[in-house]
C-alpha atoms as a PDB file:
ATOM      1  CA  UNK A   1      22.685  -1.035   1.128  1.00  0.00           C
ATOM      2  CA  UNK A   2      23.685   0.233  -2.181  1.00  0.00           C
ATOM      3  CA  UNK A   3      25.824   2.787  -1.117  1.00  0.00           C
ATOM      4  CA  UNK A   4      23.397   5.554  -2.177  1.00  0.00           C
ATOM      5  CA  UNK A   5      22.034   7.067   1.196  1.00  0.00           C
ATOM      6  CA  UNK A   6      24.584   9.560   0.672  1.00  0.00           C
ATOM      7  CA  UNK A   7      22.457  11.473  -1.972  1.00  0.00           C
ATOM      8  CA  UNK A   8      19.040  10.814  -0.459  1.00  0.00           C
ATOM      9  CA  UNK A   9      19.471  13.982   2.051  1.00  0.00           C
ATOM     10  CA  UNK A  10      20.443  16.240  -1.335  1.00  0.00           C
ATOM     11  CA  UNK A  11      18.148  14.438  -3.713  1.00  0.00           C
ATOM     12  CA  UNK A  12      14.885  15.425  -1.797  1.00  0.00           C
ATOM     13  CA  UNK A  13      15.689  18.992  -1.412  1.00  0.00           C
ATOM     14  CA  UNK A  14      16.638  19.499  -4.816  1.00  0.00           C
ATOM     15  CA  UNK A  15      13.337  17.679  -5.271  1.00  0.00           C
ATOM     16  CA  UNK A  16      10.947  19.803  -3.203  1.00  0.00           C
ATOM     17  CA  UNK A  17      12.625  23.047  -4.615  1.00  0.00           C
ATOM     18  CA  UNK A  18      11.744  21.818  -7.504  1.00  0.00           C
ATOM     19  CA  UNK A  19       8.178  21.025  -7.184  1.00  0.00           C
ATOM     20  CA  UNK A  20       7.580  24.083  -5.075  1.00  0.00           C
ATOM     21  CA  UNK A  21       8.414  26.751  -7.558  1.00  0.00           C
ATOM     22  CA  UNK A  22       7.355  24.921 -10.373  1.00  0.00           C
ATOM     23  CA  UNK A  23      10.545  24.856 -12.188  1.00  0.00           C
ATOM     24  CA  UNK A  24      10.041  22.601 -15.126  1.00  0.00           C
ATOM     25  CA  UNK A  25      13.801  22.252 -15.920  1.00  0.00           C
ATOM     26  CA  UNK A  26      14.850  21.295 -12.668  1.00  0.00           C
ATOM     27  CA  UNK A  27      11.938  18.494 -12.118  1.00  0.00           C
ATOM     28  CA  UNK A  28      13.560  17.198 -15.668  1.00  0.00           C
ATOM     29  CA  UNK A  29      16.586  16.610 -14.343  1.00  0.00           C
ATOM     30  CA  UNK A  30      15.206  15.395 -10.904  1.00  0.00           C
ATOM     31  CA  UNK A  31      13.189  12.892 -13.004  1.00  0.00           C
ATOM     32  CA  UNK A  32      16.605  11.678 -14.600  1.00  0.00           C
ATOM     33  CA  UNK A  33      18.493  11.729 -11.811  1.00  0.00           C
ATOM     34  CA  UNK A  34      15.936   9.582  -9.826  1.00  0.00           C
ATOM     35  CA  UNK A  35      16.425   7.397 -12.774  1.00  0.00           C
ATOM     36  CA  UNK A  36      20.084   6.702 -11.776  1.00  0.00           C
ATOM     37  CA  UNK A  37      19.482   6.390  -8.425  1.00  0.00           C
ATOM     38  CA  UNK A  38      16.967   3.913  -9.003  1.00  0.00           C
ATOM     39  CA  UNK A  39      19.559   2.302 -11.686  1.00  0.00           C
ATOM     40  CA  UNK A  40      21.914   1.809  -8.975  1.00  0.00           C
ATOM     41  CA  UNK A  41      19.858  -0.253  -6.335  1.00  0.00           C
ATOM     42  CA  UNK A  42      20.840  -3.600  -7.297  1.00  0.00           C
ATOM     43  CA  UNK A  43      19.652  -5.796  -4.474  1.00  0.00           C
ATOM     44  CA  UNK A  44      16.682  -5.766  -1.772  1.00  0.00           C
ATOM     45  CA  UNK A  45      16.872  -2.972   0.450  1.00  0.00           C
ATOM     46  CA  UNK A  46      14.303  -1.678   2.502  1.00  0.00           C
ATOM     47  CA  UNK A  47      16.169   2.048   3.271  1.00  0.00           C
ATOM     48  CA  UNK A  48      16.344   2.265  -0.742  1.00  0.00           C
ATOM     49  CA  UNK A  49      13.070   0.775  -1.110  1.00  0.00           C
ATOM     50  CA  UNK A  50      11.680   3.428   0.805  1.00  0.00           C
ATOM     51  CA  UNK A  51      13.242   6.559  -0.321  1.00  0.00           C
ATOM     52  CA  UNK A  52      12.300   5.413  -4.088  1.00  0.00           C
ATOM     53  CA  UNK A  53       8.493   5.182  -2.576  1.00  0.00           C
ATOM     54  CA  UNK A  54       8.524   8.476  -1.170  1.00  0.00           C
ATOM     55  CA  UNK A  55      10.110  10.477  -3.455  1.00  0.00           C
ATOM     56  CA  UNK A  56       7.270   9.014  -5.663  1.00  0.00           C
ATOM     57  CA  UNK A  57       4.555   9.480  -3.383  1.00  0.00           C
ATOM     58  CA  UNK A  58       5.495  13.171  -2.708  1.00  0.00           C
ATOM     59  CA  UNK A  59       5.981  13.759  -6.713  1.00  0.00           C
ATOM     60  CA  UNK A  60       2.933  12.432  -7.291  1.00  0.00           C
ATOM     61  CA  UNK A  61       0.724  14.112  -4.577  1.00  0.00           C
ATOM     62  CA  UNK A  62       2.386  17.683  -5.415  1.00  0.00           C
ATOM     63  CA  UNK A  63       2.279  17.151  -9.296  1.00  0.00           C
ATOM     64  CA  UNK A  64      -0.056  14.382  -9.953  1.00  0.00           C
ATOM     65  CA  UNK A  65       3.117  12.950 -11.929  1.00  0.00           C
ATOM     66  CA  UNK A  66       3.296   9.346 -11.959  1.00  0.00           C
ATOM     67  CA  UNK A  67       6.766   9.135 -13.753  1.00  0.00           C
ATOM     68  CA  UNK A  68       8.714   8.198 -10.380  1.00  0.00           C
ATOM     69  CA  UNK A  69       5.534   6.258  -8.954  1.00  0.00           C
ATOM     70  CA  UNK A  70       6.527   4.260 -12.224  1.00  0.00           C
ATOM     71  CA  UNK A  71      10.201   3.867 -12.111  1.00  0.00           C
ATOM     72  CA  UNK A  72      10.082   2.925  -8.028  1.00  0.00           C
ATOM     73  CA  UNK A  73       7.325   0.090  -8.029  1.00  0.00           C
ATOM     74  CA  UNK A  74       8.921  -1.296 -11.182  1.00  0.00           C
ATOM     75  CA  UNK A  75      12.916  -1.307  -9.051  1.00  0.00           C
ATOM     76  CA  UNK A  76      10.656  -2.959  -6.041  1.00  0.00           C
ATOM     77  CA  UNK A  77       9.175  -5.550  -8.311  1.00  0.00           C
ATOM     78  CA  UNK A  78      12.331  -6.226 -10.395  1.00  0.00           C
ATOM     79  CA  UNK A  79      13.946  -7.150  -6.879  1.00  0.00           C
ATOM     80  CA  UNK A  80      11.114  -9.398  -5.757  1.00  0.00           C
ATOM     81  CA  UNK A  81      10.733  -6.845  -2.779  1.00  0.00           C
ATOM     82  CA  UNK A  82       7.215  -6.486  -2.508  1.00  0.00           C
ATOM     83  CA  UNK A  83       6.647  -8.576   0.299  1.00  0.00           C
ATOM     84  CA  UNK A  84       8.836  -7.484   2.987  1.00  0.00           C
ATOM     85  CA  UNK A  85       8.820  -3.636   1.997  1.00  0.00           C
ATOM     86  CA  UNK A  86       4.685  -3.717   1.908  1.00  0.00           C
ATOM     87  CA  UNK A  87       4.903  -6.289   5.312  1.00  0.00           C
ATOM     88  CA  UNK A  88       7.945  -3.281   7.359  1.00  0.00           C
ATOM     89  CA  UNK A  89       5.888  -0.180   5.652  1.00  0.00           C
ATOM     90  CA  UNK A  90       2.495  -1.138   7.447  1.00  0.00           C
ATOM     91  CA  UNK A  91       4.388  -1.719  10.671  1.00  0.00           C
ATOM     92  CA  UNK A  92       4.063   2.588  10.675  1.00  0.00           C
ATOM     93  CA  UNK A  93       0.918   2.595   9.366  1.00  0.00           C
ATOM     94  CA  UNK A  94      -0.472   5.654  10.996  1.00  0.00           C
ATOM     95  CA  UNK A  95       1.935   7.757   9.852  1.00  0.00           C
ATOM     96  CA  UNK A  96       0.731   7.106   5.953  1.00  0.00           C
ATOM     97  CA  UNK A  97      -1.218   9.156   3.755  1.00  0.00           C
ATOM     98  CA  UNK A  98      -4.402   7.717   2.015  1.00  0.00           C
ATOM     99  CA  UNK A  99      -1.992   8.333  -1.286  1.00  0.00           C
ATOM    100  CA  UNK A 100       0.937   6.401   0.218  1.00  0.00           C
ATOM    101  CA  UNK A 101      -1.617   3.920   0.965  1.00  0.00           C
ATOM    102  CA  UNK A 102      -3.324   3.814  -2.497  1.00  0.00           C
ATOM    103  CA  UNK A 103       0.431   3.369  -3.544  1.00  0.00           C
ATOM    104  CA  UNK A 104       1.112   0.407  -1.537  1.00  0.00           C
ATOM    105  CA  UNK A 105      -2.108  -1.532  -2.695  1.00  0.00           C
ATOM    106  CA  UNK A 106      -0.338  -0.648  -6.885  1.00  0.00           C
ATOM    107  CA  UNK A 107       2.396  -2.398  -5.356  1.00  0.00           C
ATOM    108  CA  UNK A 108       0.609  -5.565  -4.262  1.00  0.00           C
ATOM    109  CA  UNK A 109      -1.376  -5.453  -7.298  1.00  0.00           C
ATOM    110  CA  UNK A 110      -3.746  -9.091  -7.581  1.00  0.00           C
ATOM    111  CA  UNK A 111      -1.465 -10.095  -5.118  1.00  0.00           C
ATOM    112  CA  UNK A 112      -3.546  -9.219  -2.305  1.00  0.00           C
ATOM    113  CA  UNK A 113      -2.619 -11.067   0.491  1.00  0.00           C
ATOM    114  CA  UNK A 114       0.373  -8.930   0.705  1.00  0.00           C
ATOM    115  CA  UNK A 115      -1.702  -6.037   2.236  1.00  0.00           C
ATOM    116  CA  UNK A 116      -3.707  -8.328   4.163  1.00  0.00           C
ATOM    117  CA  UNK A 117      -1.752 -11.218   5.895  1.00  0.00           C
ATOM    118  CA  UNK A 118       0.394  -7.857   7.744  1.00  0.00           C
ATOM    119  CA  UNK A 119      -2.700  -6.067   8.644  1.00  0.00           C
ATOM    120  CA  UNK A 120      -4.713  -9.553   9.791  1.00  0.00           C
ATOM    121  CA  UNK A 121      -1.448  -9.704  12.167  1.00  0.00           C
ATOM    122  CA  UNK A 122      -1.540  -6.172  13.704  1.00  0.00           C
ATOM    123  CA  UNK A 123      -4.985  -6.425  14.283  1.00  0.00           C
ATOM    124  CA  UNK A 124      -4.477 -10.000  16.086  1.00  0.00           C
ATOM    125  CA  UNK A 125      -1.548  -8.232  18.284  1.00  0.00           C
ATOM    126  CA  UNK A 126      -4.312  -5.255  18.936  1.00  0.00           C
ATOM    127  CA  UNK A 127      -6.906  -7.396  19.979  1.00  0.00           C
ATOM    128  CA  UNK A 128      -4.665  -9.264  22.347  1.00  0.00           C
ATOM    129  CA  UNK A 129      -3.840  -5.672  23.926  1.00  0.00           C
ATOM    130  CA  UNK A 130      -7.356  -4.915  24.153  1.00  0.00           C
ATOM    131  CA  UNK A 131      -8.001  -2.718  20.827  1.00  0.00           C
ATOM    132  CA  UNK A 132     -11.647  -2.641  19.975  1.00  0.00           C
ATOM    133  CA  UNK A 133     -11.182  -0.606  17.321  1.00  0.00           C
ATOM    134  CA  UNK A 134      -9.708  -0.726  13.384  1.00  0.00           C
ATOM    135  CA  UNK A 135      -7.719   2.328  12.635  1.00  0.00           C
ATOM    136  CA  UNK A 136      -9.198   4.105   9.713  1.00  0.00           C
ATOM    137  CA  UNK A 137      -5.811   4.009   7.619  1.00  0.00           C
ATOM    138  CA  UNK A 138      -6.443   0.044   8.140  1.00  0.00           C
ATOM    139  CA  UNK A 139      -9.755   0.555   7.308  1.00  0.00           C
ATOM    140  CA  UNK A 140      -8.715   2.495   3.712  1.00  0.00           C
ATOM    141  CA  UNK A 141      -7.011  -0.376   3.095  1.00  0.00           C
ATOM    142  CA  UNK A 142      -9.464  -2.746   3.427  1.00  0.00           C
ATOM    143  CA  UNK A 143     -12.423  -1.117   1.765  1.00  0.00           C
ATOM    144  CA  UNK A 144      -9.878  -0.363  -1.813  1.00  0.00           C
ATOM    145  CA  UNK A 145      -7.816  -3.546  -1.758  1.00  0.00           C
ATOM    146  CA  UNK A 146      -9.483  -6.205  -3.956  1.00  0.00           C
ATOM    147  CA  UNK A 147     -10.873  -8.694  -1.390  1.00  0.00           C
ATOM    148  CA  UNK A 148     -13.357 -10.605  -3.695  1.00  0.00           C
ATOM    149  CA  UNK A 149      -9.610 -12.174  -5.314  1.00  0.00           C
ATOM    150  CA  UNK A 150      -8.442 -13.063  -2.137  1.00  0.00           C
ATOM    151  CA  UNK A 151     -11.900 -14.859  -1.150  1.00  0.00           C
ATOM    152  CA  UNK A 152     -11.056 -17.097  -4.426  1.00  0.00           C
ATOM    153  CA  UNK A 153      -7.487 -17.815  -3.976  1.00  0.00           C
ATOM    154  CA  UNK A 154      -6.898 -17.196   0.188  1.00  0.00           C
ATOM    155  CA  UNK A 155     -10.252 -18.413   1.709  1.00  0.00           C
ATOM    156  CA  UNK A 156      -8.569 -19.225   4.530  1.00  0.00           C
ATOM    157  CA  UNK A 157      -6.728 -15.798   5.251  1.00  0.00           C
ATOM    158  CA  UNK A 158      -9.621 -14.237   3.828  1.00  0.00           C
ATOM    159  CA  UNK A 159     -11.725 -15.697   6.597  1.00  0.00           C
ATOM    160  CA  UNK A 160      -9.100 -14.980   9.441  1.00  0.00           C
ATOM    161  CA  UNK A 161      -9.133 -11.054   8.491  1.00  0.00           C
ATOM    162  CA  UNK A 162     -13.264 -11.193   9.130  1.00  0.00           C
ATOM    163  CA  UNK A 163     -12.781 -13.456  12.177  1.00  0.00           C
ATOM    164  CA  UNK A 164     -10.517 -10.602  13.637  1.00  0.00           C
ATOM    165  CA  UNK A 165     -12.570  -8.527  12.613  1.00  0.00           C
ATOM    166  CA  UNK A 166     -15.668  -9.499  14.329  1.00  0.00           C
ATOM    167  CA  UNK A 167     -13.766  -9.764  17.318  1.00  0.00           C
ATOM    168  CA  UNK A 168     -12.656  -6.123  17.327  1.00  0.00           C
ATOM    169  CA  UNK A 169     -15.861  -5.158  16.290  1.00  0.00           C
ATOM    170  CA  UNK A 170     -18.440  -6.957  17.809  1.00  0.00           C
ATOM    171  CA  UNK A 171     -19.054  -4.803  20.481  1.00  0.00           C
ATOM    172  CA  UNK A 172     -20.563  -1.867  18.311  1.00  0.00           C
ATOM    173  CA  UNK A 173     -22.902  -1.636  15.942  1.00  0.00           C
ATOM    174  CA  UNK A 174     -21.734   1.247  13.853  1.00  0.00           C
ATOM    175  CA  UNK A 175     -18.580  -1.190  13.355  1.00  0.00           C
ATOM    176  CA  UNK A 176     -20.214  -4.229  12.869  1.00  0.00           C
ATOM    177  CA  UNK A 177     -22.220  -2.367  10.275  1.00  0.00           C
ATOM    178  CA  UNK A 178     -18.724  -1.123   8.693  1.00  0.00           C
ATOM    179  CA  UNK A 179     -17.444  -5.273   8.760  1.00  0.00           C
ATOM    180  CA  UNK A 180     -20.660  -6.735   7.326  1.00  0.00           C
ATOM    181  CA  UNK A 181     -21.035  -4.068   4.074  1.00  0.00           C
ATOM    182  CA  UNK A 182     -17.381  -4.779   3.451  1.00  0.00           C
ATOM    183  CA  UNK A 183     -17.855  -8.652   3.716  1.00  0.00           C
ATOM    184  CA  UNK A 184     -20.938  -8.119   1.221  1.00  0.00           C
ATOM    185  CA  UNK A 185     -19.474  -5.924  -0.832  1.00  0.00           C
ATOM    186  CA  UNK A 186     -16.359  -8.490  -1.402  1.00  0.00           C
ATOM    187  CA  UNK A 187     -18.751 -11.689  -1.477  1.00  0.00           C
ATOM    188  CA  UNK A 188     -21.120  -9.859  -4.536  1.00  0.00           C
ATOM    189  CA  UNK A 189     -17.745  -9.105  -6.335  1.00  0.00           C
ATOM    190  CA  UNK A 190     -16.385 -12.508  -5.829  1.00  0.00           C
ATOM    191  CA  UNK A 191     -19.450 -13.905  -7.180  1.00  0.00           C
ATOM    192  CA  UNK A 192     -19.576 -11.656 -10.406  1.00  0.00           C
ATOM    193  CA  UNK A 193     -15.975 -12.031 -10.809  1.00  0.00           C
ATOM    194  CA  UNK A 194     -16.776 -16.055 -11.032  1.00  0.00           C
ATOM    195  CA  UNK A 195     -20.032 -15.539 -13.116  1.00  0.00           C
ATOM    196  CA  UNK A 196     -20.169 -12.176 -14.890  1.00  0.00           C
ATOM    197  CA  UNK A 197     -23.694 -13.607 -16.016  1.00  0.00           C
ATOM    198  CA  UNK A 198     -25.123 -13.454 -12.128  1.00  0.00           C
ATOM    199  CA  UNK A 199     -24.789  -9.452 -12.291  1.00  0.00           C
ATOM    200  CA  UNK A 200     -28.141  -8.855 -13.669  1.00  0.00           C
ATOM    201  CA  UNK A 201     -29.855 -11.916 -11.842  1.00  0.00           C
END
């Protein structure tokens, strides 16, 4: 760790004080202290990682702010840490907030296999347990993450998430229905994406 947990504790009361009574002098100097804190994580940790994405989150949902949303993807992606944090955050995925979850796909950006290889994996584990179902914050996920790019460049793991899917879903028809308009809504895009010209054909 970077020796910073100390001030987490401190940090996010300060921070909440702030944002609760509005007072634009002390979410000034929460805004530059975050910038320090971020400053100081100098290697890939998820503990930091994740403070810097909630703080964010929380500033953002309360103040539609996105100055920390900024400065914490940007320390995440300066440290090559996209990967793991995205792959450990969706491990808790229940406990996220369709904002927290909007947040994580920013992270990924085009890279969209990020969001996807972790969730094709829980729902794999959940089928072997029996799960016929796909939890709606997975579901979130999967309807605003750009699937038509991974169809292009991941056919493969785009075809495994559908195959799960399927699986899980087969069973009802409300679900199926919820599996086939996503698969059609990700093929049309893929298709325009590769020939803007086939959008009025």
């Amino acid at each position: 760790s970077s020796g910073i947990n100390a001030e987490y504790g401190l940090f996010r009361d300060i921070n909440k004080l702030a944002n609760v009574f509005e007072m634009s002098w002390l979410v000034s100097r929460c805004v530059e202290h975050f910038t320090d804190i971020t400053g100081a994580v100098q290697e890939p940790s998820y503990e930091d990682f994740l403070f810097l994405f909630d703080e964010a989150a929380f500033v953002l949902t309360k103040l539609k702010s996105r100055q920390l949303v900024e400065l914490a993807l940007s320390k995440i992606r300066s440290l090559n840490g996209q990967k793991d944090f995205i792959s450990r955050y969706l491990e808790n995925l229940e406990s996220s907030s369709y904002k927290q979850l909007d947040l994580i796909i920013e992270l990924a950006g085009a890279n969209v296999e990020l969001v996807v290889e972790p969730l094709t994996n829980q729902l794999t584990a959940g089928l072997s347990k029996g799960d016929i179902s796909v939890p709606l914050n997975c579901k979130h996920l999967l309807e605003n993450c750009e699937l038509y790019s991974l169809q292009q460049s991941s056919p493969l793991m785009f075809g495994q998430l559908f195959d799960v899917l399927d699986q899980i879903c087969g069973s009802k028809s409300d679900e199926l229905r919820w599996v086939f308009n996503l698969h059609r809504k990700s093929s049309k895009k893929a298709v325009v994406s590769a020939d803007p010209g086939s959008l009025g054909t």
